[in-house]
N, C-alpha and C. Protein backbone atom coordinates (compact mmCIF):
# COMPACT_ATOMS: atom_id res chain seq x y z
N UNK A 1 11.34 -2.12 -14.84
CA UNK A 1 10.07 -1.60 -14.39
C UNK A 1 10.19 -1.27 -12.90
N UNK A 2 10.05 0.02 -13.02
CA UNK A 2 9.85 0.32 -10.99
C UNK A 2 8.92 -0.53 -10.52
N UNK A 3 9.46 -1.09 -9.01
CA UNK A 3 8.81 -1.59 -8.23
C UNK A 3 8.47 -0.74 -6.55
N UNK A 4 7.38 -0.26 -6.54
CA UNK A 4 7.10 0.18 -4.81
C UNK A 4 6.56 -0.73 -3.79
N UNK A 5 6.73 -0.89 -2.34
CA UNK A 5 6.75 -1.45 -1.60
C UNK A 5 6.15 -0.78 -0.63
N UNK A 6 4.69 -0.89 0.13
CA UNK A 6 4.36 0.05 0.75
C UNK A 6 4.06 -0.83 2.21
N UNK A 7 4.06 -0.43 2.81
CA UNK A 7 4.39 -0.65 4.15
C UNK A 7 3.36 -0.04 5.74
N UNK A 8 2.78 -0.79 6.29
CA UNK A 8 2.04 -0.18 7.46
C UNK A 8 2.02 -1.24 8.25
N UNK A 9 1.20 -1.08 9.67
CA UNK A 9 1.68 -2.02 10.74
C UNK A 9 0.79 -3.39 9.97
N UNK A 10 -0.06 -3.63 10.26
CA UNK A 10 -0.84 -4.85 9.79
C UNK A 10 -1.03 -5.19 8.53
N UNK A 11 -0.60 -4.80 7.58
CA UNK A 11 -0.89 -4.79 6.37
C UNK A 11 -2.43 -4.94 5.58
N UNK A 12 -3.63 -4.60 6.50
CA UNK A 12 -4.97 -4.86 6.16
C UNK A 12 -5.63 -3.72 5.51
N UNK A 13 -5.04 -2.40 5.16
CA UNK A 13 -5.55 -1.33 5.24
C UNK A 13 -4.59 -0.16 4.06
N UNK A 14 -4.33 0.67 4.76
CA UNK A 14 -3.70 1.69 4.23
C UNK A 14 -2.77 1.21 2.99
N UNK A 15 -1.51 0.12 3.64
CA UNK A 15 -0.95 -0.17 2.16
C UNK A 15 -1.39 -1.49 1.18
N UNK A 16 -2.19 -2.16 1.79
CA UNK A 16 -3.28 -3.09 0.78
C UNK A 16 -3.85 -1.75 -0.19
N UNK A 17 -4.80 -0.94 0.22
CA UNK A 17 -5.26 0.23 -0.38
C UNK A 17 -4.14 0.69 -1.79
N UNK A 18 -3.19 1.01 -1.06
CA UNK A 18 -1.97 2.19 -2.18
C UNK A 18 -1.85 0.94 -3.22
N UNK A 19 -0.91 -0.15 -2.55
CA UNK A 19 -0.62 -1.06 -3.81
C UNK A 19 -1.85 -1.49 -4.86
N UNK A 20 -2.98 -1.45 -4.27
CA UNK A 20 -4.53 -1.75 -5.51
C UNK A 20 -4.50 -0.41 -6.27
N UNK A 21 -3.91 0.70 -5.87
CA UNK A 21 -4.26 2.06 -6.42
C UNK A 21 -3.51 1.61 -7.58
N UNK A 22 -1.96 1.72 -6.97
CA UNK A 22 -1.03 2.01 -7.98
C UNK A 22 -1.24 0.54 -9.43
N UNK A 23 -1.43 -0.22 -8.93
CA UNK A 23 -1.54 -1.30 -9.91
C UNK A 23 -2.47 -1.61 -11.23
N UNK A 24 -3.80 -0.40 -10.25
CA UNK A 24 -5.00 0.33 -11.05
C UNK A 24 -4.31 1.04 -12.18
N UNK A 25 -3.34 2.47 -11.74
CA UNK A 25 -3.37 3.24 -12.23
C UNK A 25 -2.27 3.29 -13.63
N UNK A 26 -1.27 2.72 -12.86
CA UNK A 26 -0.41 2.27 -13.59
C UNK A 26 -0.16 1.67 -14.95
N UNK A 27 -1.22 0.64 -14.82
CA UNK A 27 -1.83 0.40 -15.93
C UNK A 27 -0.25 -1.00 -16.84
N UNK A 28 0.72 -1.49 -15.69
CA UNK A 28 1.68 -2.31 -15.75
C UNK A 28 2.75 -1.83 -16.20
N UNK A 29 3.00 -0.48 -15.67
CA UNK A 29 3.99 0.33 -15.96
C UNK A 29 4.69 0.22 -14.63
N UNK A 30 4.23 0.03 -13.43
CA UNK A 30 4.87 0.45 -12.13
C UNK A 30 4.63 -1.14 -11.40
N UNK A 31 5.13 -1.81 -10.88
CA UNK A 31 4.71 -3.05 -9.88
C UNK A 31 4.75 -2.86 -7.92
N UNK A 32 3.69 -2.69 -8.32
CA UNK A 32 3.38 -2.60 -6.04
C UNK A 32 3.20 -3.70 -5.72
N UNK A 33 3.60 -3.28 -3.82
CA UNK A 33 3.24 -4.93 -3.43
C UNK A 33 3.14 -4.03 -2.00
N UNK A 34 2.61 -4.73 -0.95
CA UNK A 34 2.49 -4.10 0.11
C UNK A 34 2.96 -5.23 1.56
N UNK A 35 2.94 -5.17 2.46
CA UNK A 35 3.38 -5.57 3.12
C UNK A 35 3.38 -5.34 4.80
N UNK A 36 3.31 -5.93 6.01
CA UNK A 36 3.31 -5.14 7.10
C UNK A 36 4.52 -5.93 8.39
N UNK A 37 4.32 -4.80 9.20
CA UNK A 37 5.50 -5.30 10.05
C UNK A 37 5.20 -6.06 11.09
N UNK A 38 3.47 -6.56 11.81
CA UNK A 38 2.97 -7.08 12.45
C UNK A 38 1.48 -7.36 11.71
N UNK A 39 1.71 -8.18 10.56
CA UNK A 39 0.62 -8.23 10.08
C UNK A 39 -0.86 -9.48 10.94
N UNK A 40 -2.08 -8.59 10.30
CA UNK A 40 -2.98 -9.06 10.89
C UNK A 40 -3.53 -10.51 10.37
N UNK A 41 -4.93 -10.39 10.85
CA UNK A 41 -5.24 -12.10 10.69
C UNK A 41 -6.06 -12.13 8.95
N UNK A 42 -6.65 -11.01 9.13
CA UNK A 42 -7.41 -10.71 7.94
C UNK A 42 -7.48 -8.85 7.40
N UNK A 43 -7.65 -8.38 6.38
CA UNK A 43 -8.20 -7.19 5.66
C UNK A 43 -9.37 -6.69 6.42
N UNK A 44 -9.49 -5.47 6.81
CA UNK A 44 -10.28 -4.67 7.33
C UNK A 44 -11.54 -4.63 6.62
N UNK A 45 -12.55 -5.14 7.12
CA UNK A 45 -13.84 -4.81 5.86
C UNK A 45 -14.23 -4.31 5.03
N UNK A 46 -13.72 -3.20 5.29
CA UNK A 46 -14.12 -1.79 4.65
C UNK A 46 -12.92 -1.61 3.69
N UNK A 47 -11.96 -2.14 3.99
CA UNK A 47 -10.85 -1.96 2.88
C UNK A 47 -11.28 -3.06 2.04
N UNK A 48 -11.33 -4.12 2.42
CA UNK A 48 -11.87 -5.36 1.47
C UNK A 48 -13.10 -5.10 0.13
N UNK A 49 -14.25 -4.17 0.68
CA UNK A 49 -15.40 -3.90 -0.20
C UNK A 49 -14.39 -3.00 -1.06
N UNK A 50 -13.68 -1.74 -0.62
CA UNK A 50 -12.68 -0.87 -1.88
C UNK A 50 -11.89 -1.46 -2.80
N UNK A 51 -10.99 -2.46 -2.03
CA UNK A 51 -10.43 -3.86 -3.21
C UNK A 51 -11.21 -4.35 -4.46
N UNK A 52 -12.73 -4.49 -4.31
CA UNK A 52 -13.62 -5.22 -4.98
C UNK A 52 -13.84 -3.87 -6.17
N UNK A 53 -13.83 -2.94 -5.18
CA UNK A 53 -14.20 -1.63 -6.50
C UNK A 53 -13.07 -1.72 -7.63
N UNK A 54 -12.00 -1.59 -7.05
CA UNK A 54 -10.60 -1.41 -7.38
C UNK A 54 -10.13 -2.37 -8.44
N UNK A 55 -9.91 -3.49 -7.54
CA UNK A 55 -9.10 -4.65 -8.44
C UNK A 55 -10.46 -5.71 -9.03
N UNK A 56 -11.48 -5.69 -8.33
CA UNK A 56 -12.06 -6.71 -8.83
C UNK A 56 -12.69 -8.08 -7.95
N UNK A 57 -13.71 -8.35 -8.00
CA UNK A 57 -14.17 -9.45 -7.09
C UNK A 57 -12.71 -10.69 -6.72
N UNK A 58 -12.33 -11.24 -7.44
CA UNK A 58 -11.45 -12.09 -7.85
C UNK A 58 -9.67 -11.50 -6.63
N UNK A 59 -9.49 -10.45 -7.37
CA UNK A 59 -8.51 -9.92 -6.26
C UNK A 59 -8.69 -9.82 -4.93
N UNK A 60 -9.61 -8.79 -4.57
CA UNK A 60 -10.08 -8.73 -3.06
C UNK A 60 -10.66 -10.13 -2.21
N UNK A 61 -10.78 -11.20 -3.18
CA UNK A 61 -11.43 -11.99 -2.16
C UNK A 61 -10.08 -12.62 -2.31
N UNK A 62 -8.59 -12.76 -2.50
CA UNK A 62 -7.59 -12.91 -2.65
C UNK A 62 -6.63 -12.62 -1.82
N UNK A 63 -6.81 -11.51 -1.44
CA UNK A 63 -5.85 -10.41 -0.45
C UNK A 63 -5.91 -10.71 0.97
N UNK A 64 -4.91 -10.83 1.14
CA UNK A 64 -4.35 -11.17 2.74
C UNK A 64 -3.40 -10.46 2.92
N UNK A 65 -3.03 -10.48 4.64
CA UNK A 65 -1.76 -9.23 5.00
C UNK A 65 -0.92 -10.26 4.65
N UNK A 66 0.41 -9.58 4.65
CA UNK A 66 1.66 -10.36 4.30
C UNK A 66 3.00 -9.62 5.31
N UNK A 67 3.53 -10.59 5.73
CA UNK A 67 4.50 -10.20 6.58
C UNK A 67 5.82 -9.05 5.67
N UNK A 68 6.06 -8.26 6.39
CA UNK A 68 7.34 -6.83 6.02
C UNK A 68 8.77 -8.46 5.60
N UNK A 69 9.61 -8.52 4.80
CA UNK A 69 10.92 -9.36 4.86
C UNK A 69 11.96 -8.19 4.27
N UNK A 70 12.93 -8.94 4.40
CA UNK A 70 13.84 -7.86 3.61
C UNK A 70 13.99 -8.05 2.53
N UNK A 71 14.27 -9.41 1.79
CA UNK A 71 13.76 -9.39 0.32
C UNK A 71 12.77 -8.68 -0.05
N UNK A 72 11.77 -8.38 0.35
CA UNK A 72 10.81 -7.28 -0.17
C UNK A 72 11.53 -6.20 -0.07
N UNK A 73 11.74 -5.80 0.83
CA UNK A 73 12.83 -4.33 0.67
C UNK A 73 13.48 -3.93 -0.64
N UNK A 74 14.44 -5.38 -0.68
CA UNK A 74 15.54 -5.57 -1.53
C UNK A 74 15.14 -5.28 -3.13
N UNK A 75 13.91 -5.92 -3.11
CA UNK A 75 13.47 -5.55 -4.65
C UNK A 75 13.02 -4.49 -4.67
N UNK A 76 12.10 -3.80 -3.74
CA UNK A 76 12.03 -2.43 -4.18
C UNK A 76 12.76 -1.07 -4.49
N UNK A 77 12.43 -0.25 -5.50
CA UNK A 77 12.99 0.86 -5.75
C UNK A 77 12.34 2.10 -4.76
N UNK A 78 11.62 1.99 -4.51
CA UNK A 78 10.42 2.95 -3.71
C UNK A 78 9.74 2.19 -2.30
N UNK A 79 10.27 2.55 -0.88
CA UNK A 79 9.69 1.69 0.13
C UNK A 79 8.67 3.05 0.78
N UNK A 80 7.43 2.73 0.67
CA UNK A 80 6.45 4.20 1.33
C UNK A 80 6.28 3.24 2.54
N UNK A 81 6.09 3.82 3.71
CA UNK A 81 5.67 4.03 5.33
C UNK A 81 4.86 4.31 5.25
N UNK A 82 4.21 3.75 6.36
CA UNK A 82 2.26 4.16 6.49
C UNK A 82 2.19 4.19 7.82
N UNK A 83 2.96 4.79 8.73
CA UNK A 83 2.45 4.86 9.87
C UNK A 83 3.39 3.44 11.27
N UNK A 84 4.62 2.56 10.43
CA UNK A 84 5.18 2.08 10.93
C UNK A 84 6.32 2.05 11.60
N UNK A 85 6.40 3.72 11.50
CA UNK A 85 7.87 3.77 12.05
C UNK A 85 8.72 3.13 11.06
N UNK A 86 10.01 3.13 12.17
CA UNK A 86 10.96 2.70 11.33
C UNK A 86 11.43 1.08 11.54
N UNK A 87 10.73 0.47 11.29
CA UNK A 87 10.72 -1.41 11.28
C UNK A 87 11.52 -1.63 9.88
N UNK A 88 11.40 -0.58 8.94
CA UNK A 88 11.92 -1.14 7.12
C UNK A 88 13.53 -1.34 7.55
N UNK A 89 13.83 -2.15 6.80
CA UNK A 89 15.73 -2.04 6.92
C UNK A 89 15.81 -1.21 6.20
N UNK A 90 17.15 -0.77 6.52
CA UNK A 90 17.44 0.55 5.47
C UNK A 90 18.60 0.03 4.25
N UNK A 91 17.99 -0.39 3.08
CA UNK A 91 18.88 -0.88 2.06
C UNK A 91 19.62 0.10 1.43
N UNK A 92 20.50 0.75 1.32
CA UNK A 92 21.18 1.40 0.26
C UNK A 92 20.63 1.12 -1.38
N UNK A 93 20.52 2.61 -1.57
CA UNK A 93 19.94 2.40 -3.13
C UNK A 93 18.41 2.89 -3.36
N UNK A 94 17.86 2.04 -2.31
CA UNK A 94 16.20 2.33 -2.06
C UNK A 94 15.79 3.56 -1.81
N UNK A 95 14.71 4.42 -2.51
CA UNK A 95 14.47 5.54 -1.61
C UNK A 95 13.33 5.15 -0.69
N UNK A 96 13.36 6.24 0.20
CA UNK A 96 12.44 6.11 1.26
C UNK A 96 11.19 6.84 1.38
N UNK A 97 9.86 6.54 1.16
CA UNK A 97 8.98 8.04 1.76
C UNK A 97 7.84 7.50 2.80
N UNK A 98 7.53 8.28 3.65
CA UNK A 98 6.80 8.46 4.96
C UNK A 98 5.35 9.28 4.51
N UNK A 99 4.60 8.23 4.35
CA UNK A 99 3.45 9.08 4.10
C UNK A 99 2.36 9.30 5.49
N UNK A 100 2.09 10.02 6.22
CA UNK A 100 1.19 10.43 7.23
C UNK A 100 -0.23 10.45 6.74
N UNK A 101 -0.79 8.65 6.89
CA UNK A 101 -1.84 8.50 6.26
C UNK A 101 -3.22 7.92 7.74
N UNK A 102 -4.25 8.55 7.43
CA UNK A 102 -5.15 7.90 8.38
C UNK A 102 -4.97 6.68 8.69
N UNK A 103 -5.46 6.00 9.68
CA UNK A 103 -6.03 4.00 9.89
C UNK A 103 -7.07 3.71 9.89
N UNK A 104 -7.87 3.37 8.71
CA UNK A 104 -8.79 2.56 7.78
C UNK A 104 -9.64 2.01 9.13
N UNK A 105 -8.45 1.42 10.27
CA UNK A 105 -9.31 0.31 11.28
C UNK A 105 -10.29 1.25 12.23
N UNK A 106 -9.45 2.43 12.44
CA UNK A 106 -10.11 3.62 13.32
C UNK A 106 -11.02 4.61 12.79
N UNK A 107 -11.19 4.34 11.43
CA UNK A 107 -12.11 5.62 10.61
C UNK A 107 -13.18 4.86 10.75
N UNK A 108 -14.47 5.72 10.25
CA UNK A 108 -16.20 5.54 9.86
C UNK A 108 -16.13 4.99 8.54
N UNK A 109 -16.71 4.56 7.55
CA UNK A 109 -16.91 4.29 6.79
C UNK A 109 -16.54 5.22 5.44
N UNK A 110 -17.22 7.10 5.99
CA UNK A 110 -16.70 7.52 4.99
C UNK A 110 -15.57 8.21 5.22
N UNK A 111 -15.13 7.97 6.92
CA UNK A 111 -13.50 8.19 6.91
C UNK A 111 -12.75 7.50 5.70
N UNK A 112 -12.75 5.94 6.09
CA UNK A 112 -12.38 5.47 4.88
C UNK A 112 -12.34 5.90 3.53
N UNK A 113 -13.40 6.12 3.06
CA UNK A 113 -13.59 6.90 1.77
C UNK A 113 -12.56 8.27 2.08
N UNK A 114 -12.15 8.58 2.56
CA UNK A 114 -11.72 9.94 2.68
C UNK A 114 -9.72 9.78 2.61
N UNK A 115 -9.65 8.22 3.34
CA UNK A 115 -8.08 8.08 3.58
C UNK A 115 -8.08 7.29 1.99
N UNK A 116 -9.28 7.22 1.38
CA UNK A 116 -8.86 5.93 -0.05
C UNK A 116 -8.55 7.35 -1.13
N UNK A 117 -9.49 8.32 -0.82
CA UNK A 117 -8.83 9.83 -2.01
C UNK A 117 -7.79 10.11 -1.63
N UNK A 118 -7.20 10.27 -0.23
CA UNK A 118 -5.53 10.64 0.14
C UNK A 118 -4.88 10.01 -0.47
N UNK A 119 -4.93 8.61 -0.28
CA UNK A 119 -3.97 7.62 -0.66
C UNK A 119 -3.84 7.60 -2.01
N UNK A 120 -5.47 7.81 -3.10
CA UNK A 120 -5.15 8.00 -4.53
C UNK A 120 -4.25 9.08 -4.78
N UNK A 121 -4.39 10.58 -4.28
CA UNK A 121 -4.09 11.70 -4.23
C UNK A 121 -2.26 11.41 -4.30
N UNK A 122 -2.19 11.09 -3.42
CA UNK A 122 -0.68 10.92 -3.23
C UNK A 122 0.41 9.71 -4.07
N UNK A 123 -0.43 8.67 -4.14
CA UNK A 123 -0.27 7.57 -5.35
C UNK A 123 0.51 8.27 -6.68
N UNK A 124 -0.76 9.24 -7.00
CA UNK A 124 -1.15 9.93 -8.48
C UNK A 124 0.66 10.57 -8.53
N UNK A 125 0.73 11.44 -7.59
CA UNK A 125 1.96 12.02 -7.52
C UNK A 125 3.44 10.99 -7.50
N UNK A 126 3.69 10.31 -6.69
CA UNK A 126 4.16 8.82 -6.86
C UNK A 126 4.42 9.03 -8.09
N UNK A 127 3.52 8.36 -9.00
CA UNK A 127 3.37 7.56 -10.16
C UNK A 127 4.09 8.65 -10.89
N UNK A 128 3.77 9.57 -10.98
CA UNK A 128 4.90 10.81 -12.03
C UNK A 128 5.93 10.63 -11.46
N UNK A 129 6.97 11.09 -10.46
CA UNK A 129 8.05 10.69 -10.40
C UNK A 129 8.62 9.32 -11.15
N UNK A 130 7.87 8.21 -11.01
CA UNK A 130 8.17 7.04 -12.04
C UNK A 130 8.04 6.80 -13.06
N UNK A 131 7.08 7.28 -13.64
CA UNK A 131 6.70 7.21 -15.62
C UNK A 131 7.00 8.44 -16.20
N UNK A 132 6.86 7.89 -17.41
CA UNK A 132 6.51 9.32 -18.09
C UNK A 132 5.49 9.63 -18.68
């Protein structure tokens, strides 16, 4: 089963967001996990209430940032960038993609709403390259 690994500085936002998408959409065909390279203390509010849409009361009140390791790397087949530069190790084998996604912490409310359709938008595409 593919596994993606998505990646941004704090982990409260953008790739908390993708990994609830893909795990949505997927439907246990694909396994995400997200991760950051200076993660924060807590989930961005506004990403937290989208969690609840998403995964479910139970999940979102669950979700915390989680530090970038290289074992996370290591298991993934798919490492997406959110805006962290290049902090990922570079494992052989892994592919790499750079997605140029808003920050959840710096948007309005329906900014947010606006970086959560990107992030589905681009997910959606994702997810075909991996299933069939």
């Amino acid at each position: 089963m593919p596994q993606v690994l998505f990646v941004c500085v704090q982990n409260a936002g953008r790739s908390q967001l993708a990994a609830a998408i893909v795990n949505q959409l997927a439907d246990g065909r694909v396994i995400a996990r997200s991760a950051g390279s200076t993660p924060a203390s807590d989930l961005h509010p506004h990403v937290r209430s989208l969690l609840v849409e998403i995964e479910g009361e139970q999940e979102a009140r669950d979700a915390f940032p989680k530090p970038l390791t290289d074992d996370a790397v290591r298991a993934a087949d798919v490492v997406v960038t959110m805006g962290c530069g290049d902090v990922c190790p570079i494992i052989p084998g892994v592919r790499y993609e750079d997605w140029a996604v808003g920050d959840p912490a710096l948007a309005s409310p329906q900014g947010v709403d606006a970086i959560r359709h990107d992030i589905e938008s681009r997910v959606r595409a994702l997810l075909a390259t991996l299933t069939d």
